[in-house]
PDB file of N, CA and C in Angstrom:
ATOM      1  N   UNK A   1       0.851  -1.175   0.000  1.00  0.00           N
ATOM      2  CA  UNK A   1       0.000   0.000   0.000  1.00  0.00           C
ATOM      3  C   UNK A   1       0.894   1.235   0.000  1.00  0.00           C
ATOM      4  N   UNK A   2       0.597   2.407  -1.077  1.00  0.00           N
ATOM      5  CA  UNK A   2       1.059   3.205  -1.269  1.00  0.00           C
ATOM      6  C   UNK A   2       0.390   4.784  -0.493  1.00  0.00           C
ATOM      7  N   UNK A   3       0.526   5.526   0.597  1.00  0.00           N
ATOM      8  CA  UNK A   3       0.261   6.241   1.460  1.00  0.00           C
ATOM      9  C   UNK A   3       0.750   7.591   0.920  1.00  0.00           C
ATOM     10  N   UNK A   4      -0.225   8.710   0.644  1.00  0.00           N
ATOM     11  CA  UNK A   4       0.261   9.793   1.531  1.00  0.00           C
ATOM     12  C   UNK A   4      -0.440  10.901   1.678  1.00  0.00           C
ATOM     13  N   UNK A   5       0.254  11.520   2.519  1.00  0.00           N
ATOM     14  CA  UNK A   5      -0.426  12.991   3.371  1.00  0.00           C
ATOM     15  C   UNK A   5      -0.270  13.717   2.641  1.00  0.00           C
ATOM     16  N   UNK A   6      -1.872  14.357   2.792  1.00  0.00           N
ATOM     17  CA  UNK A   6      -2.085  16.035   2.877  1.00  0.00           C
ATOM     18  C   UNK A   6      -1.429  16.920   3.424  1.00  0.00           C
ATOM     19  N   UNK A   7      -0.636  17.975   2.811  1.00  0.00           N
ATOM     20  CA  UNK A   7      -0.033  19.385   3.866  1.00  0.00           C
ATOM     21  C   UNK A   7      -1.577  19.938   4.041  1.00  0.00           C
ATOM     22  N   UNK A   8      -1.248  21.422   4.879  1.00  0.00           N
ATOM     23  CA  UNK A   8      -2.141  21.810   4.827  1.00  0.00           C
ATOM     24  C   UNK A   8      -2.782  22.913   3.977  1.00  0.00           C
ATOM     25  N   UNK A   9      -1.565  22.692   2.886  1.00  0.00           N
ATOM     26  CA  UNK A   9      -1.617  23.945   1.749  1.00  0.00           C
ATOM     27  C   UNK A   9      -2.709  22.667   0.571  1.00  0.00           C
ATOM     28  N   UNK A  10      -2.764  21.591   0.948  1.00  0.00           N
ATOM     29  CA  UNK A  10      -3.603  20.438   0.240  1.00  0.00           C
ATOM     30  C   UNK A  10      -2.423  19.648  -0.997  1.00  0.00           C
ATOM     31  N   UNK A  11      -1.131  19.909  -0.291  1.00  0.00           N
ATOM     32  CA  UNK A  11      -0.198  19.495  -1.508  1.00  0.00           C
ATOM     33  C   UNK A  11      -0.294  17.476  -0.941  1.00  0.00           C
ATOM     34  N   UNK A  12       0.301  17.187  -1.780  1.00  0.00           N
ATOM     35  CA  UNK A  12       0.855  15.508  -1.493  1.00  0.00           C
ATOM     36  C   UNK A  12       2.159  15.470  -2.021  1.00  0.00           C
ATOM     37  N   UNK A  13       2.310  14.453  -1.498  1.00  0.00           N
ATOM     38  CA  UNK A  13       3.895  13.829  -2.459  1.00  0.00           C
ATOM     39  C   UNK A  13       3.681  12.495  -2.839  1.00  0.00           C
ATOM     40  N   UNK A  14       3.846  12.378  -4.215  1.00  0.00           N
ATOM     41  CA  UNK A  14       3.514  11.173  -4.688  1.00  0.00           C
ATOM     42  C   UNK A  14       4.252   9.461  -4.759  1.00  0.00           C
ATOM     43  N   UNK A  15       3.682   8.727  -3.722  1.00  0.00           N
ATOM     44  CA  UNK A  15       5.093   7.773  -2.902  1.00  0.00           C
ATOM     45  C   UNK A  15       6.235   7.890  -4.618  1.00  0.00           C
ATOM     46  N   UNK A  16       7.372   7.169  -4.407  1.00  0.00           N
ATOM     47  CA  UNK A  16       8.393   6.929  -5.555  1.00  0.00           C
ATOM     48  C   UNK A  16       8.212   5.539  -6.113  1.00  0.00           C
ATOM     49  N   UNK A  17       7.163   4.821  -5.653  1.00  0.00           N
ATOM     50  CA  UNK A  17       6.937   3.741  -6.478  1.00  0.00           C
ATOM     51  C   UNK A  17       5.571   3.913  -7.466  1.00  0.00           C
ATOM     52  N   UNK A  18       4.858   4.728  -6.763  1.00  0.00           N
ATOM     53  CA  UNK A  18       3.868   5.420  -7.837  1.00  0.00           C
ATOM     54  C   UNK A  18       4.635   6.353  -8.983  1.00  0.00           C
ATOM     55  N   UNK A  19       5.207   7.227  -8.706  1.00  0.00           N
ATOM     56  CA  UNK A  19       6.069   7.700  -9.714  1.00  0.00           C
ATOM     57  C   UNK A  19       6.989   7.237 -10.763  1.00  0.00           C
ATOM     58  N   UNK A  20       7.267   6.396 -10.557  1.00  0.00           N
ATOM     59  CA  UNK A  20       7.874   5.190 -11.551  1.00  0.00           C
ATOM     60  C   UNK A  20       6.975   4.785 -12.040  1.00  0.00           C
ATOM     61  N   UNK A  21       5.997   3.680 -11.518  1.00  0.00           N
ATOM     62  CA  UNK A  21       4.683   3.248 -11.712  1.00  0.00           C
ATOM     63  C   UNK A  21       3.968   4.061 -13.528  1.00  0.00           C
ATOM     64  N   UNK A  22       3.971   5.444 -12.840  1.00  0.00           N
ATOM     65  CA  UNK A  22       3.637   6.369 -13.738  1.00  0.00           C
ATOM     66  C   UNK A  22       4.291   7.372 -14.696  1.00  0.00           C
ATOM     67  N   UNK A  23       5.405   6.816 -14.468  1.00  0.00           N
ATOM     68  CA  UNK A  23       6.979   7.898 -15.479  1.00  0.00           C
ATOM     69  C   UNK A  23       6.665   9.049 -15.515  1.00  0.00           C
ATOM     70  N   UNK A  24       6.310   9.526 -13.606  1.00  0.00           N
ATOM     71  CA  UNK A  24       5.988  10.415 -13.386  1.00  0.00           C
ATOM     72  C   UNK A  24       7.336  11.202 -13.180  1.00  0.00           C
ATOM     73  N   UNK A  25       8.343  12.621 -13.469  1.00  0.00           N
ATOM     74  CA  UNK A  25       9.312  13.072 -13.065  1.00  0.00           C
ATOM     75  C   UNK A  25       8.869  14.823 -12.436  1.00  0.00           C
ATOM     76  N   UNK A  26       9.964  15.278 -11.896  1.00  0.00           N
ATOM     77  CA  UNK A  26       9.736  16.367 -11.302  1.00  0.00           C
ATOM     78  C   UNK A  26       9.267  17.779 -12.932  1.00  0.00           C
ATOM     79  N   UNK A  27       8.181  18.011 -12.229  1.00  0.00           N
ATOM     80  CA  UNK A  27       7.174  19.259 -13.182  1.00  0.00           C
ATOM     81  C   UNK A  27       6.352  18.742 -13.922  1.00  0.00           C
ATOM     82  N   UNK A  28       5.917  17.131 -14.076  1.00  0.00           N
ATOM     83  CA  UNK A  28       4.982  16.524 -14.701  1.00  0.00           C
ATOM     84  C   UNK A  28       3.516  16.815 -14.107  1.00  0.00           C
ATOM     85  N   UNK A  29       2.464  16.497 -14.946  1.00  0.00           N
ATOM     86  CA  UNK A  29       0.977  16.977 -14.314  1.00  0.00           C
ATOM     87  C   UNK A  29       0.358  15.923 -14.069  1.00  0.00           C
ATOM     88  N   UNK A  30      -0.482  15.880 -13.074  1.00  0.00           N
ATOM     89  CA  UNK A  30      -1.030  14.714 -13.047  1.00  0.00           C
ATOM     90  C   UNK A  30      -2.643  14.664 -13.188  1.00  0.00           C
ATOM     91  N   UNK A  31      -3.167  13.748 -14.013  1.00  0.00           N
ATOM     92  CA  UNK A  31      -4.382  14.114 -13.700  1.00  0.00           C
ATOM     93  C   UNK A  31      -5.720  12.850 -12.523  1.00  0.00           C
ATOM     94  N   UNK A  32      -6.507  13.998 -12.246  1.00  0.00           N
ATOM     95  CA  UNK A  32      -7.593  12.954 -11.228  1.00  0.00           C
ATOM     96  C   UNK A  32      -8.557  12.323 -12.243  1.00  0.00           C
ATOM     97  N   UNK A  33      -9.528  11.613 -11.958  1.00  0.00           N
ATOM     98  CA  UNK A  33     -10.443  11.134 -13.117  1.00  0.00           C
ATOM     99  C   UNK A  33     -11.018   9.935 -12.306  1.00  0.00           C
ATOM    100  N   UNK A  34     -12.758  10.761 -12.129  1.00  0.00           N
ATOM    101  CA  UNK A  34     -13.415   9.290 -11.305  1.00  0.00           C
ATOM    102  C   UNK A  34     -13.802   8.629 -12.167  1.00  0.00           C
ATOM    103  N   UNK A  35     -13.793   7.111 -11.788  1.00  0.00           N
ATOM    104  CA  UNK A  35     -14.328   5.847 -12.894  1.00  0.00           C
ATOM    105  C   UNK A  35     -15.810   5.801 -12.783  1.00  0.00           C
ATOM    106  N   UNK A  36     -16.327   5.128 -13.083  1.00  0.00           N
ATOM    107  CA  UNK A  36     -17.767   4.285 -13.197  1.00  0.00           C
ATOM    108  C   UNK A  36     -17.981   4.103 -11.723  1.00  0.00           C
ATOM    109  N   UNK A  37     -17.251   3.536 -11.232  1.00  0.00           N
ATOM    110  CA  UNK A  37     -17.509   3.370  -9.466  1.00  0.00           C
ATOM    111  C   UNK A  37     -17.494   4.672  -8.187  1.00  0.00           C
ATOM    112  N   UNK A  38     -17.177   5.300  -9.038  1.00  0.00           N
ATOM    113  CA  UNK A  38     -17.322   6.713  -8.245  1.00  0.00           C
ATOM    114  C   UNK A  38     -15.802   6.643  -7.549  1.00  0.00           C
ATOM    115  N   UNK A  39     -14.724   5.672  -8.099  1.00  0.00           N
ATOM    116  CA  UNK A  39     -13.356   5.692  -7.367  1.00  0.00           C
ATOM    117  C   UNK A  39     -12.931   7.220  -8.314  1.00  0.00           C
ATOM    118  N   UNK A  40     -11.458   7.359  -7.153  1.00  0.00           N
ATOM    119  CA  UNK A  40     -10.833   8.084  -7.989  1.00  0.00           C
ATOM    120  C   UNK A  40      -9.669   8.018  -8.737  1.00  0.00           C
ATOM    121  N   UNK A  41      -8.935   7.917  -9.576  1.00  0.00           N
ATOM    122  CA  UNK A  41      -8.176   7.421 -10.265  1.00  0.00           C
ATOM    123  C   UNK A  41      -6.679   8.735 -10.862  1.00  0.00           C
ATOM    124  N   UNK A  42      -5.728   8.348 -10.489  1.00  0.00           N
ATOM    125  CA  UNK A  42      -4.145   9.424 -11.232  1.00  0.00           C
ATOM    126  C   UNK A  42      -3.918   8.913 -12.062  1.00  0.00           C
ATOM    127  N   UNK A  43      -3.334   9.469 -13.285  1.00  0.00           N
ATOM    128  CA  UNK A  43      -3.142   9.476 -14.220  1.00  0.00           C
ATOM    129  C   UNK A  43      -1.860  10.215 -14.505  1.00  0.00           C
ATOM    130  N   UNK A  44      -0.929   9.696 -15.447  1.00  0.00           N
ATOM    131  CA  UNK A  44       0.078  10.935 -16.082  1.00  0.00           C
ATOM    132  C   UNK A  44      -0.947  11.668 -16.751  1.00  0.00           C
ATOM    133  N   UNK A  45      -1.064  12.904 -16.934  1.00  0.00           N
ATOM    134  CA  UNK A  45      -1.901  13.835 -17.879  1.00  0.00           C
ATOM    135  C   UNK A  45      -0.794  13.808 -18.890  1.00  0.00           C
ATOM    136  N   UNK A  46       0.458  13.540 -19.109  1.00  0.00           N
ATOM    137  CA  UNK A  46       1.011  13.430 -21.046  1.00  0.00           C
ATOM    138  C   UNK A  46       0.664  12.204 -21.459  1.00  0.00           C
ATOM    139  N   UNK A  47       0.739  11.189 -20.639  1.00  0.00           N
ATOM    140  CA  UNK A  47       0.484  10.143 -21.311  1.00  0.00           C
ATOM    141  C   UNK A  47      -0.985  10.425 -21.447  1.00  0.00           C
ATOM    142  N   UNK A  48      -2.093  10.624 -21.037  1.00  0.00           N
ATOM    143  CA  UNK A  48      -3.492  10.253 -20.944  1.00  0.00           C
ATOM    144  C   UNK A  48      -3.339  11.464 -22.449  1.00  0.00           C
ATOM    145  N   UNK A  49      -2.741  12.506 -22.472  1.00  0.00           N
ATOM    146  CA  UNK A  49      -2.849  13.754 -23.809  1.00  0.00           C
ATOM    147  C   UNK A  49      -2.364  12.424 -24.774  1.00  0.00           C
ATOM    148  N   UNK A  50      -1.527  11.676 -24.906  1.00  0.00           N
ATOM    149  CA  UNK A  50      -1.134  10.815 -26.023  1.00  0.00           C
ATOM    150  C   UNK A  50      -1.989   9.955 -26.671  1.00  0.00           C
ATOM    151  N   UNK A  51      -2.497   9.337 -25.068  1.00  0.00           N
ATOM    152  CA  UNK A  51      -3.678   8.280 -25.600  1.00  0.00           C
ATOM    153  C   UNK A  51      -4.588   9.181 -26.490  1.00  0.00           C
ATOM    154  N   UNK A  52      -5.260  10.053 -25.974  1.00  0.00           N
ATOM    155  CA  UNK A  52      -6.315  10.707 -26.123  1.00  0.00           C
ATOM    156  C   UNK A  52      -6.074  10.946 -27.866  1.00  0.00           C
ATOM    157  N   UNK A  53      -4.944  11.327 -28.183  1.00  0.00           N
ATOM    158  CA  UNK A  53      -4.483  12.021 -29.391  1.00  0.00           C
ATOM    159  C   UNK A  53      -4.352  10.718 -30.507  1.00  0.00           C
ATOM    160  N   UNK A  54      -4.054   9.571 -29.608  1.00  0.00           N
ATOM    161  CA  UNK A  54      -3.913   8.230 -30.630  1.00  0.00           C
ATOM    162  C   UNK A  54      -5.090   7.989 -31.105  1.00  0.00           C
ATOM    163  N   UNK A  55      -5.959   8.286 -30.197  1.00  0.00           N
ATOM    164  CA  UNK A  55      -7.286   7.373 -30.370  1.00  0.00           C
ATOM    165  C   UNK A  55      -8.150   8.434 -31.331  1.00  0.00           C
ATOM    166  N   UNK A  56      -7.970   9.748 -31.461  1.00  0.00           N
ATOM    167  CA  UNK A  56      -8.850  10.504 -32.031  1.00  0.00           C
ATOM    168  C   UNK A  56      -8.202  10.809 -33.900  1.00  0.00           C
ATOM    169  N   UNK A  57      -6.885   9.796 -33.642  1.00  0.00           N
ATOM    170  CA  UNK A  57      -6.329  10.073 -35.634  1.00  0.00           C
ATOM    171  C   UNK A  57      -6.645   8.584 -35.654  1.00  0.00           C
ATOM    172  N   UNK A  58      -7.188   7.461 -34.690  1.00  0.00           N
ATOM    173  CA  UNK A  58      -7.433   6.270 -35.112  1.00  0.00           C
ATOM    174  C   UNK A  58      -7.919   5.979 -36.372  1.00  0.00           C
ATOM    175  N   UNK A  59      -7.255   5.335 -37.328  1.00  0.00           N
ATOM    176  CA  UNK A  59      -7.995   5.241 -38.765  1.00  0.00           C
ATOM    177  C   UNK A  59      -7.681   6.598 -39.817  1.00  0.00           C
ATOM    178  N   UNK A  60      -6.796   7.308 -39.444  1.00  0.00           N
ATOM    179  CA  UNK A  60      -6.205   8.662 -40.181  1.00  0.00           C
ATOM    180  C   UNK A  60      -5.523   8.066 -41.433  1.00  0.00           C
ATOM    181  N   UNK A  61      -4.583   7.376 -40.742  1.00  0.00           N
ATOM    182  CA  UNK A  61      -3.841   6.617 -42.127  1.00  0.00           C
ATOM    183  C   UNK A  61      -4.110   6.019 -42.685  1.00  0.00           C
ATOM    184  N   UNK A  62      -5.072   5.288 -42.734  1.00  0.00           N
ATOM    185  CA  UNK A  62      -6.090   4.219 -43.392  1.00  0.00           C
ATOM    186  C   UNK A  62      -6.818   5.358 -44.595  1.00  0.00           C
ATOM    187  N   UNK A  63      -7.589   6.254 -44.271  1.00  0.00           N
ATOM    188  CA  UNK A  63      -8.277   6.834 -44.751  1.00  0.00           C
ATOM    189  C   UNK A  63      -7.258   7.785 -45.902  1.00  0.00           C
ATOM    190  N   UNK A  64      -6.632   8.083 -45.416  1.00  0.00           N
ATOM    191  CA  UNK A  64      -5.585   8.749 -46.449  1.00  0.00           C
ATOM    192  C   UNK A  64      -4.535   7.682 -47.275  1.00  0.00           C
ATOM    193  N   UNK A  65      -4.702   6.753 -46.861  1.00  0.00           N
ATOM    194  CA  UNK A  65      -4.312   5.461 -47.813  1.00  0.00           C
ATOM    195  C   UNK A  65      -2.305   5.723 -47.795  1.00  0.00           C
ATOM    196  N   UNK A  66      -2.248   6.127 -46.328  1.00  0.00           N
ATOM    197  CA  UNK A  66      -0.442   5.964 -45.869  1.00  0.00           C
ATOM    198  C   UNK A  66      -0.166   4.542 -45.276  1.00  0.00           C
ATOM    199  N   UNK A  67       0.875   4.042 -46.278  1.00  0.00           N
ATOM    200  CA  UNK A  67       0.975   2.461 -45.523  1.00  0.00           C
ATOM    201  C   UNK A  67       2.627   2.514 -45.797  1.00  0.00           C
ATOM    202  N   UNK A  68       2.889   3.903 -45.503  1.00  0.00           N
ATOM    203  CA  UNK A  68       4.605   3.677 -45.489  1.00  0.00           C
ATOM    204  C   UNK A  68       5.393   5.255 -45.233  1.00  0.00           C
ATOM    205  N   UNK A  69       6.295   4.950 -44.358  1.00  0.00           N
ATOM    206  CA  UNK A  69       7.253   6.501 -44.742  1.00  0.00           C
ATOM    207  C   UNK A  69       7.285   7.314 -45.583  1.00  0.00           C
ATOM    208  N   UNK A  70       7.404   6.806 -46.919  1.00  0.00           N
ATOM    209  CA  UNK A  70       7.472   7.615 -48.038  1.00  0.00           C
ATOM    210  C   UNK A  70       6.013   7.871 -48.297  1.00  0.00           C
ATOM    211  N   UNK A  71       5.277   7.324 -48.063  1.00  0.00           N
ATOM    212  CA  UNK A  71       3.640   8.111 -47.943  1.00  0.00           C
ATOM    213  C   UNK A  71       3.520   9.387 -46.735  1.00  0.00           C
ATOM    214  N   UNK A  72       4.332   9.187 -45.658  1.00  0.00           N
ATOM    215  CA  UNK A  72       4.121   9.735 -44.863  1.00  0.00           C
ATOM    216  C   UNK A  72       5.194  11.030 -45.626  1.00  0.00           C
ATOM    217  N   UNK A  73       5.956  10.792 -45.920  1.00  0.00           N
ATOM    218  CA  UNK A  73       7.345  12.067 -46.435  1.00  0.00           C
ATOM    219  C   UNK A  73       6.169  12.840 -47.618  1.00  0.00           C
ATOM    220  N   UNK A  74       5.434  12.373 -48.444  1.00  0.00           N
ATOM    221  CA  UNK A  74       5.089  12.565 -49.429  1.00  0.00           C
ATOM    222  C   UNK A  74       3.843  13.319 -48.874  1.00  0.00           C
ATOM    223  N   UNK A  75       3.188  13.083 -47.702  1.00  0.00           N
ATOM    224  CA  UNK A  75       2.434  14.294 -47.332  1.00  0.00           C
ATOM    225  C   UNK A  75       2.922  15.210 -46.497  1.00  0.00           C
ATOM    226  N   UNK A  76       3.850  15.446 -45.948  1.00  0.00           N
ATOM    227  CA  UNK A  76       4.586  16.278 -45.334  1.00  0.00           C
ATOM    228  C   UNK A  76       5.339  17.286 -46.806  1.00  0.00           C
ATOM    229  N   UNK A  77       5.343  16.557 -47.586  1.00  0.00           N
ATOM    230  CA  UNK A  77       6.174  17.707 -48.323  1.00  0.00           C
ATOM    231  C   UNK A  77       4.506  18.519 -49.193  1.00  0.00           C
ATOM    232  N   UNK A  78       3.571  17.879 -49.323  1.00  0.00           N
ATOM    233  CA  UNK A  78       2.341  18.641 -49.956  1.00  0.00           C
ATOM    234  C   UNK A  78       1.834  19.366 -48.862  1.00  0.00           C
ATOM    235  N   UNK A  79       2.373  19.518 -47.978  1.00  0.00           N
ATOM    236  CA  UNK A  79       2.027  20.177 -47.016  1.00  0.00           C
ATOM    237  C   UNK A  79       3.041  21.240 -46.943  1.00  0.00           C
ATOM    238  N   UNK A  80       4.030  21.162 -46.706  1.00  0.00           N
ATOM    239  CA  UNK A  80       5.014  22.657 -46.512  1.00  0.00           C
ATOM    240  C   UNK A  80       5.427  23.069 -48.516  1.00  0.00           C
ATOM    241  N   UNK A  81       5.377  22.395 -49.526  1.00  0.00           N
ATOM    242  CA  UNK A  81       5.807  23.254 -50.584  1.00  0.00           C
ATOM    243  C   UNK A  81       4.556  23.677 -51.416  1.00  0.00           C
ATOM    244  N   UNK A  82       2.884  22.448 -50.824  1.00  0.00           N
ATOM    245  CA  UNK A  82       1.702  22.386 -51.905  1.00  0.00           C
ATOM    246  C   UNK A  82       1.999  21.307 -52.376  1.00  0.00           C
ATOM    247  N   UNK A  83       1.135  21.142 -53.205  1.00  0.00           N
ATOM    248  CA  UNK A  83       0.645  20.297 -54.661  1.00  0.00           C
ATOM    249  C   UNK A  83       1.142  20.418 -55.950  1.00  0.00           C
ATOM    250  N   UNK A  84       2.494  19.123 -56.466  1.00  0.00           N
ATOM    251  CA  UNK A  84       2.762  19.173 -57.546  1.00  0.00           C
ATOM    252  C   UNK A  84       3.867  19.803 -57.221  1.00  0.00           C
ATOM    253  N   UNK A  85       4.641  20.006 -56.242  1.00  0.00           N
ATOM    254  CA  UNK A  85       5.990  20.851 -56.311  1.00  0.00           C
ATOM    255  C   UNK A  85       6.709  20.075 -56.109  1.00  0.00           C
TER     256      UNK A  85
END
């Protein structure tokens, strides 16, 4: 069991096996988030921004029909020179 106190400014310190746990390092954010059970749940907030960001281009590359680097180079460059350059 991982423990800890409230100051009375409402800070914590997050034990160092939770922080690992969570590749949590010093100036990282963390976020709260109750489940279905009304628990409450920490989170890295970059990782949860990553997930969040994976899951919302889910099917991006599919749809744009990229199934390789050079698909991927090949819209990066119609993107910074245009179309046909």
């Amino acid at each position: 069991m991982n423990l800890a106190k409230i100051s009375v400014n409402g800070q914590i310190t997050v034990p160092v096996e939770i922080r690992r746990k969570l590749g949590l390092k010093s100036g990282d954010k963390i976020l709260f988030l109750q489940n279905q059970n009304g628990e409450i749940v920490i989170s890295n907030a970059s990782s949860a921004a990553v997930r969040k960001a994976q899951a919302a281009f889910a099917g991006a590359a599919e749809a744009l029909g990229v199934t390789s680097e050079d698909d991927i180079q090949a819209l990066v460059d119609e993107v910074r020179y245009g179309k046909g350059q």
